[in-house]
Protein backbone atom coordinates (compact mmCIF):
# COMPACT_ATOMS: atom_id res chain seq x y z
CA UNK A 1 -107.99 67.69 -117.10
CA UNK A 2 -104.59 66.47 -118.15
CA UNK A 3 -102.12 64.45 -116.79
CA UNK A 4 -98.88 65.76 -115.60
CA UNK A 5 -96.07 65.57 -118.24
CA UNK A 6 -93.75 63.26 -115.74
CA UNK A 7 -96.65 60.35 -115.75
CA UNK A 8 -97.44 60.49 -119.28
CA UNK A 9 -93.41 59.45 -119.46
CA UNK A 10 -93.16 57.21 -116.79
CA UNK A 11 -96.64 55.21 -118.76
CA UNK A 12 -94.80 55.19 -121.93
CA UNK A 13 -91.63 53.94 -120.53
CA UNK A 14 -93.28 50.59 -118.95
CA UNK A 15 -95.96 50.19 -121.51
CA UNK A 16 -93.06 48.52 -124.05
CA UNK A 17 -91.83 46.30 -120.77
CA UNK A 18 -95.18 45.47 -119.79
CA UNK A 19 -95.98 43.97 -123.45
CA UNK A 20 -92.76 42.03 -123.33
CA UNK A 21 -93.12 40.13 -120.14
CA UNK A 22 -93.86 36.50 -120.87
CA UNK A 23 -97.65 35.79 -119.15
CA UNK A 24 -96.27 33.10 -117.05
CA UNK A 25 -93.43 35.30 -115.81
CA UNK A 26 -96.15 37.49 -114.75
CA UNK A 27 -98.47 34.60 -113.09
CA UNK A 28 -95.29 33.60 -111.42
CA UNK A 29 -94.53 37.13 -109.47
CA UNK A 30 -98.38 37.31 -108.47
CA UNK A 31 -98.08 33.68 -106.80
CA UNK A 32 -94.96 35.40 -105.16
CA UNK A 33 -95.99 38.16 -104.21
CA UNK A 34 -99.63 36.13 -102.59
CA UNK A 35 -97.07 33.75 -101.39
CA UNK A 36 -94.94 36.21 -99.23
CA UNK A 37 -98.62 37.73 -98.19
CA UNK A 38 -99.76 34.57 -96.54
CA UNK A 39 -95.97 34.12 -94.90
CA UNK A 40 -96.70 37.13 -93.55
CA UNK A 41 -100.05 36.95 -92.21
CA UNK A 42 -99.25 33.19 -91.04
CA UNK A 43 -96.07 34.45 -89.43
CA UNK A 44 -97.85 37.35 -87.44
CA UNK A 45 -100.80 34.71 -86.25
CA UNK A 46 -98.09 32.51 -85.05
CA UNK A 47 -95.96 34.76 -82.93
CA UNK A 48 -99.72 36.57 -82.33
CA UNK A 49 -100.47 32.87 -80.24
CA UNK A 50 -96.70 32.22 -79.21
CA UNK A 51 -97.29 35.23 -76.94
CA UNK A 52 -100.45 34.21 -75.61
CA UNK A 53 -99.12 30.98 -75.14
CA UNK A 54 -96.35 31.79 -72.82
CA UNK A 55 -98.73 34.08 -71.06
CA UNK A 56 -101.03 31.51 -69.97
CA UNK A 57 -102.40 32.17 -66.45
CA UNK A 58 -101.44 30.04 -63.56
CA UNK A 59 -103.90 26.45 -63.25
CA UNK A 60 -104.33 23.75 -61.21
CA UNK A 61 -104.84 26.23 -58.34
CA UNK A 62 -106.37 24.60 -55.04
CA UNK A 63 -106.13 25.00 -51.49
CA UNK A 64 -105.31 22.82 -49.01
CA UNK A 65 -104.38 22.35 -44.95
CA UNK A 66 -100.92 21.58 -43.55
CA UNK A 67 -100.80 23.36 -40.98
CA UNK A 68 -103.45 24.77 -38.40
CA UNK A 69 -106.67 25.26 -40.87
CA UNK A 70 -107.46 28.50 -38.75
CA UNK A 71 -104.84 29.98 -39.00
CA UNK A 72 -102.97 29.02 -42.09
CA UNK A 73 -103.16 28.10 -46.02
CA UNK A 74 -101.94 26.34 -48.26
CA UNK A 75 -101.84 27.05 -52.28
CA UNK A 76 -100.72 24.66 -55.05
CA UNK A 77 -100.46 26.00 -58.68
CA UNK A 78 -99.05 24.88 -61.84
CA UNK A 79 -97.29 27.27 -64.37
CA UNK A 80 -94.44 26.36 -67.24
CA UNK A 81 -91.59 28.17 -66.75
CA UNK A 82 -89.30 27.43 -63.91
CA UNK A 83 -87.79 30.12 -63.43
CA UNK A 84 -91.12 31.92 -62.18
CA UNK A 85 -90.94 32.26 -58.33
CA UNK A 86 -93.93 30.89 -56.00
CA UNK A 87 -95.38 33.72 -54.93
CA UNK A 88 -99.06 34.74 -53.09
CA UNK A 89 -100.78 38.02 -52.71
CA UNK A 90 -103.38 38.13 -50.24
CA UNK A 91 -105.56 40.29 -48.20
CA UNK A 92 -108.55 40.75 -45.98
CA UNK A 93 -111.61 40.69 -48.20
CA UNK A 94 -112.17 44.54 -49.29
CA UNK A 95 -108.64 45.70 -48.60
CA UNK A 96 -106.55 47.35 -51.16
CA UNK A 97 -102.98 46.42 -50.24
CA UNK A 98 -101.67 43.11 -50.67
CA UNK A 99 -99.51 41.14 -48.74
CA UNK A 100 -97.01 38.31 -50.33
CA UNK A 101 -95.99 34.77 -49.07
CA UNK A 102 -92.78 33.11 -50.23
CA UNK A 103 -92.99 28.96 -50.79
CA UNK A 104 -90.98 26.71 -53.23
CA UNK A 105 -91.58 24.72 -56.38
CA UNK A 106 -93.12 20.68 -55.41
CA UNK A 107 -91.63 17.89 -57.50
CA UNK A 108 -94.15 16.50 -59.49
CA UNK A 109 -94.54 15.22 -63.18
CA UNK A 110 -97.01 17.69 -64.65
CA UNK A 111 -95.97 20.30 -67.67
CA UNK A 112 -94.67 22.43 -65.76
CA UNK A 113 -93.67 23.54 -62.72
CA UNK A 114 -95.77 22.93 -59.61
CA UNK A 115 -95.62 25.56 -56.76
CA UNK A 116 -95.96 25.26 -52.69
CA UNK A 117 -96.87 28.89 -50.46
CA UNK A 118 -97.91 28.45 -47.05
CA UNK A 119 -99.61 31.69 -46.17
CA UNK A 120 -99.33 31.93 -42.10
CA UNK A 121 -100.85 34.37 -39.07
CA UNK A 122 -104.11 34.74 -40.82
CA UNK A 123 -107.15 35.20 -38.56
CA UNK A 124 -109.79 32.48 -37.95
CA UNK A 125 -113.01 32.40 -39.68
CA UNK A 126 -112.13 35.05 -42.42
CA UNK A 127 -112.30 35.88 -46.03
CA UNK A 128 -109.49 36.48 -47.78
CA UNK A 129 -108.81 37.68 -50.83
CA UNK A 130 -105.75 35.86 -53.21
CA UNK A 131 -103.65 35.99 -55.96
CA UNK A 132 -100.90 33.33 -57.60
CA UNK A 133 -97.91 34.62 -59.81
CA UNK A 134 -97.93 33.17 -63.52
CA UNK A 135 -95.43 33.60 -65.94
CA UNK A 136 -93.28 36.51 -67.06
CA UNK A 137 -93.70 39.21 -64.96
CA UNK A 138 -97.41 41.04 -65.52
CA UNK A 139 -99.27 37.25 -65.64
CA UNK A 140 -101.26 36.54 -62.41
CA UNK A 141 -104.01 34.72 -61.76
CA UNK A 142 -107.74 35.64 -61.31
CA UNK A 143 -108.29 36.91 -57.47
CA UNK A 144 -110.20 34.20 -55.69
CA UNK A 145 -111.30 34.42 -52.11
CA UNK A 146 -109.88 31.75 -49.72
CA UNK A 147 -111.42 31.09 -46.09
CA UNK A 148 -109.88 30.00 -43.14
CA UNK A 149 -111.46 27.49 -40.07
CA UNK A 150 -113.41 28.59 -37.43
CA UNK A 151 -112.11 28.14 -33.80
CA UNK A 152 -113.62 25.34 -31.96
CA UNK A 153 -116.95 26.23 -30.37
CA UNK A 154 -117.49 29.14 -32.35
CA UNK A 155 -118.95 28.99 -36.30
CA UNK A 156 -120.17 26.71 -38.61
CA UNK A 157 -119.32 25.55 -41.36
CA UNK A 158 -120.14 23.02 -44.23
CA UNK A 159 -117.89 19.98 -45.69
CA UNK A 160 -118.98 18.57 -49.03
CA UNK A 161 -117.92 14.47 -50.16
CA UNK A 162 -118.02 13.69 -53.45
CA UNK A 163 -115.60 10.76 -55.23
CA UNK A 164 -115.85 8.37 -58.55
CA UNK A 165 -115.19 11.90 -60.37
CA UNK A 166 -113.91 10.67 -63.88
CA UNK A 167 -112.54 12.81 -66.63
CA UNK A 168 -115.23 14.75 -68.29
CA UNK A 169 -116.30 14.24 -72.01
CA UNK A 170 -115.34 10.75 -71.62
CA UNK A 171 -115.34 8.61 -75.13
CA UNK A 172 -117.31 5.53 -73.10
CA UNK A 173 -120.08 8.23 -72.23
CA UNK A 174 -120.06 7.18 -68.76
CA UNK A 175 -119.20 10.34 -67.28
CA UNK A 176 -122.69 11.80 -67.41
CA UNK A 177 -122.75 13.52 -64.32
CA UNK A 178 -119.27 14.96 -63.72
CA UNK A 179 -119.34 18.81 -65.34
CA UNK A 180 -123.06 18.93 -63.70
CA UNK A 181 -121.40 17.97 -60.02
CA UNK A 182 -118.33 20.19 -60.22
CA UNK A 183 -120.56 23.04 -61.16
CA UNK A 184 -123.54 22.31 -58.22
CA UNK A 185 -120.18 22.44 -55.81
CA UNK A 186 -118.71 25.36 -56.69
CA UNK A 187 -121.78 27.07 -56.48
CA UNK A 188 -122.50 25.77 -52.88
CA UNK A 189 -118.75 26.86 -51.81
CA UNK A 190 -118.32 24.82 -48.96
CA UNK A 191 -115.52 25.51 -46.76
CA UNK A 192 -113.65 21.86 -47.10
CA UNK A 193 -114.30 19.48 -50.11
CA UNK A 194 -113.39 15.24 -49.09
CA UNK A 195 -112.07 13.94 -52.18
CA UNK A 196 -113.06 10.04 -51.95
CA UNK A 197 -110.64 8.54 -54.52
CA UNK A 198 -110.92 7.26 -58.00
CA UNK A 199 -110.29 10.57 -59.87
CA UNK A 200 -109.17 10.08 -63.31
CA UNK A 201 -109.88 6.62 -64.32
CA UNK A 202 -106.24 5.78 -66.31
CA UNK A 203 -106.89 2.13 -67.10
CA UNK A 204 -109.63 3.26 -68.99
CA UNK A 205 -109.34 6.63 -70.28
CA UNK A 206 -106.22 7.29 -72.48
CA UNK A 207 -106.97 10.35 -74.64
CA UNK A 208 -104.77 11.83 -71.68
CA UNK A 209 -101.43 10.48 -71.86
CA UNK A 210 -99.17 9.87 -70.15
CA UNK A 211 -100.55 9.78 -66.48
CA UNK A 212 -99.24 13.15 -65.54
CA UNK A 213 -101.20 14.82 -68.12
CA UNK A 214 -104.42 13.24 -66.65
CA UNK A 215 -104.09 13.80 -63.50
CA UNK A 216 -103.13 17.53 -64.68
CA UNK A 217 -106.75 17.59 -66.26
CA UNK A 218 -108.60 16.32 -63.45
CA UNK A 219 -106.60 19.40 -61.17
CA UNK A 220 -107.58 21.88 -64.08
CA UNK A 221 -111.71 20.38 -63.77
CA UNK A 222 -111.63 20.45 -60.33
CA UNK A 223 -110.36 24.36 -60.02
CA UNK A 224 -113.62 25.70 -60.37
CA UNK A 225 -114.42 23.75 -56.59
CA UNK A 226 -110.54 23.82 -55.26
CA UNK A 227 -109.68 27.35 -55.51
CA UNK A 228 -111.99 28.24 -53.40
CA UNK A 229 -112.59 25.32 -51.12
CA UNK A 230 -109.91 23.16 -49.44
CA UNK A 231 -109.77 20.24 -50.90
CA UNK A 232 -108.24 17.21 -48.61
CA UNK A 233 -108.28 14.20 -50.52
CA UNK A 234 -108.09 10.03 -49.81
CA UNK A 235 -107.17 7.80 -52.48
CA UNK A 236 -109.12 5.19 -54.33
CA UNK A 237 -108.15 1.67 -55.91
CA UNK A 238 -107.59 3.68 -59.07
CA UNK A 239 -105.04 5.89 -58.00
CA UNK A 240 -102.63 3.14 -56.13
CA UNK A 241 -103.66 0.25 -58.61
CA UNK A 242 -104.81 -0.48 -62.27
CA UNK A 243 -101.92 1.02 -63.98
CA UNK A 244 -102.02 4.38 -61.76
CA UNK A 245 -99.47 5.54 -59.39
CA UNK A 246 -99.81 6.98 -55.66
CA UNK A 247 -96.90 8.61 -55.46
CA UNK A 248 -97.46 10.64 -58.83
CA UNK A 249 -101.06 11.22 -57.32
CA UNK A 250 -99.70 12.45 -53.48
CA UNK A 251 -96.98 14.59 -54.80
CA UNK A 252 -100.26 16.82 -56.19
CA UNK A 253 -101.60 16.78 -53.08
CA UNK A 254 -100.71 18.80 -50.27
CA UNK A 255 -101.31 16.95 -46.64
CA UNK A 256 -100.68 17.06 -43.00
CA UNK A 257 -98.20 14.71 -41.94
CA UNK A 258 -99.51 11.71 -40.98
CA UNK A 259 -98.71 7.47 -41.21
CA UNK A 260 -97.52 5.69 -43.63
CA UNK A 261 -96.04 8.61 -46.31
CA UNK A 262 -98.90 10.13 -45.83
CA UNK A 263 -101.82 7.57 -46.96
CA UNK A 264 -103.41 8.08 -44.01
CA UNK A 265 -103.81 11.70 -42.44
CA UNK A 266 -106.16 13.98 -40.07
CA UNK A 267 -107.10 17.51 -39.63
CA UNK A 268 -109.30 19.17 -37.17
CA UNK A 269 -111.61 21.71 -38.14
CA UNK A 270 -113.93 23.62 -35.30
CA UNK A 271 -115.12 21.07 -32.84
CA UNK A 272 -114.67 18.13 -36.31
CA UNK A 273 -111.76 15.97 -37.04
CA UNK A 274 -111.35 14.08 -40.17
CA UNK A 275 -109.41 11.35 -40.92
CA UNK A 276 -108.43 10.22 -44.27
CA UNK A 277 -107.64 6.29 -44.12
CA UNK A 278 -106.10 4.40 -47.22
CA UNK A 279 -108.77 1.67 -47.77
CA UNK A 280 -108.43 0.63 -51.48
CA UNK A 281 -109.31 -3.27 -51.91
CA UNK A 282 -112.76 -4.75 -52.26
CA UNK A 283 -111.59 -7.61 -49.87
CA UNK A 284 -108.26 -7.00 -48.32
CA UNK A 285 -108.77 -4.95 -45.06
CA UNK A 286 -105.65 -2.99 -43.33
CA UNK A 287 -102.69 -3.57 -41.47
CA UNK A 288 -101.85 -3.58 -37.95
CA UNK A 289 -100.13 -0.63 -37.76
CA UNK A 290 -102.72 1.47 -39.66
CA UNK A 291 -105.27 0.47 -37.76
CA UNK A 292 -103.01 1.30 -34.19
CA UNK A 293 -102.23 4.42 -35.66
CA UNK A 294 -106.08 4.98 -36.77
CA UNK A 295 -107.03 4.30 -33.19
CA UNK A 296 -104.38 6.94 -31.68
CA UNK A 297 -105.71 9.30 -34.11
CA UNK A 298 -109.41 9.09 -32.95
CA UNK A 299 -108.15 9.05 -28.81
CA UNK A 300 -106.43 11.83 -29.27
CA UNK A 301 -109.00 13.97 -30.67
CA UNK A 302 -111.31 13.15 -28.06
CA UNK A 303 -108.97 13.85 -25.75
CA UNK A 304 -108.92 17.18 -27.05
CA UNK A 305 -112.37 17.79 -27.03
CA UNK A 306 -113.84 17.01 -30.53
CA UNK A 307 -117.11 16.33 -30.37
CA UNK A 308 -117.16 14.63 -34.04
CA UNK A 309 -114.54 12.13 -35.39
CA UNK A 310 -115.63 11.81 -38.94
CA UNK A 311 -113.26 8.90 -41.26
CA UNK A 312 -113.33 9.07 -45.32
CA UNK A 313 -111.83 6.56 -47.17
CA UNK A 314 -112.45 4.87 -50.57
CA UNK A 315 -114.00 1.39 -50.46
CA UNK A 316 -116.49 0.96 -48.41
CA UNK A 317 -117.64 -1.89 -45.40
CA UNK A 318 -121.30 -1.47 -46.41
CA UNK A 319 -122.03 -1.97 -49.86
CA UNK A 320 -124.85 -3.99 -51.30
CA UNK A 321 -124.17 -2.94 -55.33
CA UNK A 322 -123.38 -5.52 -57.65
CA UNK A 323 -120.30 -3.40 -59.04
CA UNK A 324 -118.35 -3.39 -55.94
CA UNK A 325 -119.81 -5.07 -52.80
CA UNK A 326 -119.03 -4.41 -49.12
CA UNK A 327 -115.45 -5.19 -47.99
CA UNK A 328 -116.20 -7.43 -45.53
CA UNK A 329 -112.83 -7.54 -43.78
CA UNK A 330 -112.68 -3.82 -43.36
CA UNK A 331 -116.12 -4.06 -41.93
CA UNK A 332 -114.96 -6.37 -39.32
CA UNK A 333 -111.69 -4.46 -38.43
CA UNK A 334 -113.62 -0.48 -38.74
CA UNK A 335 -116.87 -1.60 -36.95
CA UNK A 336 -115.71 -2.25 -33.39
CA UNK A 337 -112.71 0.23 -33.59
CA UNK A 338 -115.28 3.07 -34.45
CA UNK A 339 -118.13 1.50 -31.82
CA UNK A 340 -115.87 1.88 -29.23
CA UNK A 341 -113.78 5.24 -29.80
CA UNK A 342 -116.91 7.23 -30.46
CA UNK A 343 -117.46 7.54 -33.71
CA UNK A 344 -121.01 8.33 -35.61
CA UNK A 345 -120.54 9.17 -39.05
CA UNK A 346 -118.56 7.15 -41.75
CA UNK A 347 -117.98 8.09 -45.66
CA UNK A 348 -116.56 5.86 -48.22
CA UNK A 349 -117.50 5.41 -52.06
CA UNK A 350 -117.06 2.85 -55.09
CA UNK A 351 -119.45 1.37 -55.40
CA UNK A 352 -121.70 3.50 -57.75
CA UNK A 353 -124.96 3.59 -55.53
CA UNK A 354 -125.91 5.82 -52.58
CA UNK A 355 -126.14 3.65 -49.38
CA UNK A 356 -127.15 4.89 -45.98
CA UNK A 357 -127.16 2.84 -42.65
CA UNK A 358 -129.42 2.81 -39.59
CA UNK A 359 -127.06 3.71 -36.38
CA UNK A 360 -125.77 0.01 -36.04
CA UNK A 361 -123.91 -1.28 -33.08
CA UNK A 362 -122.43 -4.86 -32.47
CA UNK A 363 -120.58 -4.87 -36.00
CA UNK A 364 -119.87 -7.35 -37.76
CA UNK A 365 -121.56 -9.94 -35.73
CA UNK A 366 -125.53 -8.62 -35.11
CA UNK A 367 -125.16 -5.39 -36.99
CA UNK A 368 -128.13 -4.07 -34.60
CA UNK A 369 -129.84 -0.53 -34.90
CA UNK A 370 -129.92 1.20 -32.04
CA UNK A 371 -132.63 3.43 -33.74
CA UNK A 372 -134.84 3.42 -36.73
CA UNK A 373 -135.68 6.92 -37.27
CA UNK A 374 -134.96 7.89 -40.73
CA UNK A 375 -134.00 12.01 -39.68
CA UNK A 376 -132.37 12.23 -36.46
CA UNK A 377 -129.68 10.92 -33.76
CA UNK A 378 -127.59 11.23 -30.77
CA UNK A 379 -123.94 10.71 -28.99
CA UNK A 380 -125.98 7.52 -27.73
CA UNK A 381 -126.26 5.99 -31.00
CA UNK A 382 -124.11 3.73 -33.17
CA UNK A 383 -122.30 4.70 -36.30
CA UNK A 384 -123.93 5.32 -39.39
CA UNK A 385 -121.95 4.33 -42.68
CA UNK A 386 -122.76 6.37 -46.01
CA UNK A 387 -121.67 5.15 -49.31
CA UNK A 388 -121.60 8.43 -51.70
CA UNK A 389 -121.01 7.28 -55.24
CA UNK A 390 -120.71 7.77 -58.32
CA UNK A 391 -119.78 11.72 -58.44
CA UNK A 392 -120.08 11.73 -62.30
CA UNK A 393 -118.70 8.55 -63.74
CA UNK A 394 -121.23 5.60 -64.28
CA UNK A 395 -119.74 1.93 -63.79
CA UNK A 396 -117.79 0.29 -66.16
CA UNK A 397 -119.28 -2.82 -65.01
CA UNK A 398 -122.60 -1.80 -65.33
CA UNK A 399 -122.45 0.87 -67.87
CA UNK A 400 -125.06 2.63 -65.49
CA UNK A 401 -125.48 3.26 -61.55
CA UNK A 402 -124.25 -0.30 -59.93
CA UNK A 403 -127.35 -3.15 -59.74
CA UNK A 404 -128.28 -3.41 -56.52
CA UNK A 405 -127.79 -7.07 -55.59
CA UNK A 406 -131.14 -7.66 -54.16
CA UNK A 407 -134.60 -5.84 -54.72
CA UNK A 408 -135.02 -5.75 -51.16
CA UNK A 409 -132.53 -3.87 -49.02
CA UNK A 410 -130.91 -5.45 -45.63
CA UNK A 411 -132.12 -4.57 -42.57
CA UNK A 412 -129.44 -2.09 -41.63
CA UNK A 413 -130.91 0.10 -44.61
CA UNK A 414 -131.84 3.43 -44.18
CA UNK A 415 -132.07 4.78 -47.55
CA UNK A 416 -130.25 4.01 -51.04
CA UNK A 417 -130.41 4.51 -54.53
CA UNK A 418 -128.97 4.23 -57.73
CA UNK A 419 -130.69 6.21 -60.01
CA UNK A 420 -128.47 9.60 -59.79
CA UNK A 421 -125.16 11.09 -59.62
CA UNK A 422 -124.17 12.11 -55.82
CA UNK A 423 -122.53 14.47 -53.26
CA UNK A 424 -122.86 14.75 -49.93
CA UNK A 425 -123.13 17.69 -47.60
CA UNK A 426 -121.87 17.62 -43.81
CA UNK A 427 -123.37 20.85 -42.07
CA UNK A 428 -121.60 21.34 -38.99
CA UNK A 429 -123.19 23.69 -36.23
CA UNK A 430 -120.97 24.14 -32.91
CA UNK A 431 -122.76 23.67 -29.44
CA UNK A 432 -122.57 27.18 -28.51
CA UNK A 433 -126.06 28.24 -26.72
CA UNK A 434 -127.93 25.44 -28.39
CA UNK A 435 -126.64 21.80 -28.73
CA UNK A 436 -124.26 21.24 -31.38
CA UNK A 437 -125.16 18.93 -34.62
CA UNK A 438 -123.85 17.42 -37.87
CA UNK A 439 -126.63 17.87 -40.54
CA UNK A 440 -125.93 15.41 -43.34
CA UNK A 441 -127.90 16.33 -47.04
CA UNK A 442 -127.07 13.94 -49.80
CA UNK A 443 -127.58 15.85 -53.64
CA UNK A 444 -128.60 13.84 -56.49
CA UNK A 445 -128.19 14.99 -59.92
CA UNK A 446 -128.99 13.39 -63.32
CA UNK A 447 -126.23 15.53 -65.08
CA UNK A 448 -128.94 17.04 -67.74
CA UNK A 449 -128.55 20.34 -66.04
CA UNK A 450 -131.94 20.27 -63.83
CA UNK A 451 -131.30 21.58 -60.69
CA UNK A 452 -129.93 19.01 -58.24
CA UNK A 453 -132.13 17.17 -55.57
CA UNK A 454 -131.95 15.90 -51.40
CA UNK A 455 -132.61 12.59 -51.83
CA UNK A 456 -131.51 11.73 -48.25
CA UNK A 457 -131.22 14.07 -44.43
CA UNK A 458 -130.29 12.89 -41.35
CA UNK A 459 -128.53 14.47 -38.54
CA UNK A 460 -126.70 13.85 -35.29
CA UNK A 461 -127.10 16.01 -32.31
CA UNK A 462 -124.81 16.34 -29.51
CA UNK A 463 -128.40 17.02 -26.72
CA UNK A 464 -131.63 14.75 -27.64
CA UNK A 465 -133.43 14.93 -31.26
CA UNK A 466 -136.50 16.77 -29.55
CA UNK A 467 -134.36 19.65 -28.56
């Protein structure tokens, strides 16, 4: 068949032109026109992950208390533009409508912008469903559920410590256990988390820099556990000292108002109130004041009926690693002050062993047991000190768990080791028909990915322990 008159001109008219262009005129328009192809391509990927960019979702997203924990909640994000409002959906677990609450950006020195929303008149003891507004319009965060605090005397709940976090993936290798205990958390979902101090580890870890950034990437690790569980922190030596900053640190944070801008704080949950104290030298113990205002803290909640008065802090009094012994001068100023206000249950962290006391009475001087059961005790007791540490990050001392000092243990010993990464779990079961306890469950994990262990379970109980 063939061709149409019109091609068999157009062929003849370029065949001449196509035998007089020079070969590397020719080489040059191909390199052109792949040149300009790869512009192209290049140009569309780049605007293709501009646009993806600047619709990142909302991060950094955890809960916290400022208010009453039964009936309130607080949410802290971080997105980049600041022109994009702080705004919360939220609604009863199952419902279709949402709801919004209104807060206000925070100061702070991450990438960004950091947001505030107080969500108020929820109802006690219930699931919620949430939301956070990202950037540009559509961009919103995954929905989470959020849960607020039972009313005294009514539910119970569980608190998880964990502290000596670290940065995951760290160059050192030290932080062997960190991904491994942020997962085990998340999956237990307690209702509050104690953050014990020593996060990020600055002095030691720079591939974050400057401090902002690592303190965003410890928020952004700790999400998985924080939007879903309060998460009411103290701080450690790390984040006041050794080239770290408290007031970069706090400004994260969202607190109650409490002493001294807010180092030291307390929030009641059910029949439970917590105290965060500021306890960050290994010999220096606290000031007057703090320990007035400590004391006022614990009267007044057992004026008002709590049945357990439970301090966290970051060093601790009884600590017989190598890495970071006890602080003997807070044991001498915390020991009688707790003996004689009530208190039973003490956790504190850094050094990187699990330590567990008998209930001791007559601190500092005779440091005496009042029992030696391993599994169970009453209001009649003394006050048991736990040392929960390392939650991921190995010493640097070391470069393992901390040595204990000596093969045998004191006498004021219940349990310890230092052969796993740690966490531990505060059950809390209100009197109601029955008498009311605080089951304690300490986790070990080895940060392999086998599932995580009780290495040590005690309780206290409000009635007798053969009830």
């Amino acid at each position: 068949m063939s061709r149409r008159p019109r091609e068999k001109r157009l062929e003849q008219r370029l065949r001449p032109l196509g035998a007089t262009l020079p070969k590397r005129l020719i080489r040059w328009l191909l390199i052109a026109a792949l040149t300009l192809t790869l512009v192209f391509l290049g140009a569309t990927a780049a605007y293709s992950a501009y646009k993806n960019y600047r619709r990142r979702p909302p991060d950094q997203i955890h809960l916290a208390w400022l208010q009453n924990p039964a009936t309130t909640m607080t949410v802290v994000w971080r997105t980049y533009r600041d022109d994009t409002p702080s705004l919360v959906e939220y609604r009863l677990k199952g419902a279709t409508d949402w709801q919004q609450a209104v807060g206000s950006h925070l100061p702070s020195g991450t990438d960004g912008v950091l947001h505030d929303v107080t969500i108020e008149d929820l109802t006690p003891n219930t699931t919620y469903e949430y939301r956070v507004k990202g950037d540009y319009w559509s961009v919103w965060s995954d929905v989470a559920t959020l849960r607020t605090a039972p009313l005294p005397n009514t539910k119970s709940f569980d608190v998880i410590y964990l502290a000596d976090t670290g940065l995951v993936g760290r160059k050192d290798g030290l932080a062997t256990g960190t991904q491994q205990i942020v997962d085990e958390i998340a999956k237990l979902n307690p209702l509050v988390v104690l953050a014990g101090g020593d996060y990020a580890y600055y002095d030691k870890d720079r591939r974050y820099k400057p401090l902002d950034r690592a303190i965003d990437t410890w928020f952004n690790q700790m999400m998985p556990i924080a939007h879903q569980s309060v998460m009411m922190p103290t701080f450690g030596n790390h984040e006041a000292l050794l080239g770290e900053n408290f007031t970069l640190w706090s400004q994260r944070f969202a607190t109650p108002t409490g002493f001294d801008d807010n180092r030291n704080y307390s929030f009641d949950v059910g029949n439970a109130h917590f105290i965060s104290i500021f306890a960050i030298y290994e010999q220096q113990g606290l000031s007057k004041a703090t320990l007035k205002w400590i004391e006022d803290d614990i009267q007044a909640a057992k004026a008002s009926g709590k049945d357990w008065v439970i301090p966290f802090m970051h060093v601790s009094a009884f600590a017989e690693g190598a890495s970071h012994p006890s602080n003997l001068a807070l044991r001498a100023q915390l020991g009688p002050l707790f003996e004689r206000t009530g208190v039973k249950l003490v956790l504190s962290s850094h050094d990187q062993a699990y330590e567990r006391t008998y209930p001791l009475v007559d601190v500092p001087k005779s440091m005496t047991p009042t029992s030696t059961s391993k599994t169970c005790y009453t209001q009649n007791d003394g006050v048991t000190w736990i040392k929960t540490s390392p939650g991921g990050k190995k010493s640097n001392k070391s470069e393992a768990f901390s040595i204990f000092k000596n093969p045998t243990p004191p006498a004021w010993t219940a349990y310890r080791n230092n052969t796993m990464h740690v966490f531990t779990q505060l059950h809390v079961e209100p009197a109601g028909e029955n008498q009311g306890e605080v089951q304690v469950k300490t986790f070990g994990v080895r940060g392999d990915g086998s599932p995580p262990v009780v290495i040590d379970s005690f309780k206290y109980a409000t009635g007798t322990c053969s009830s």
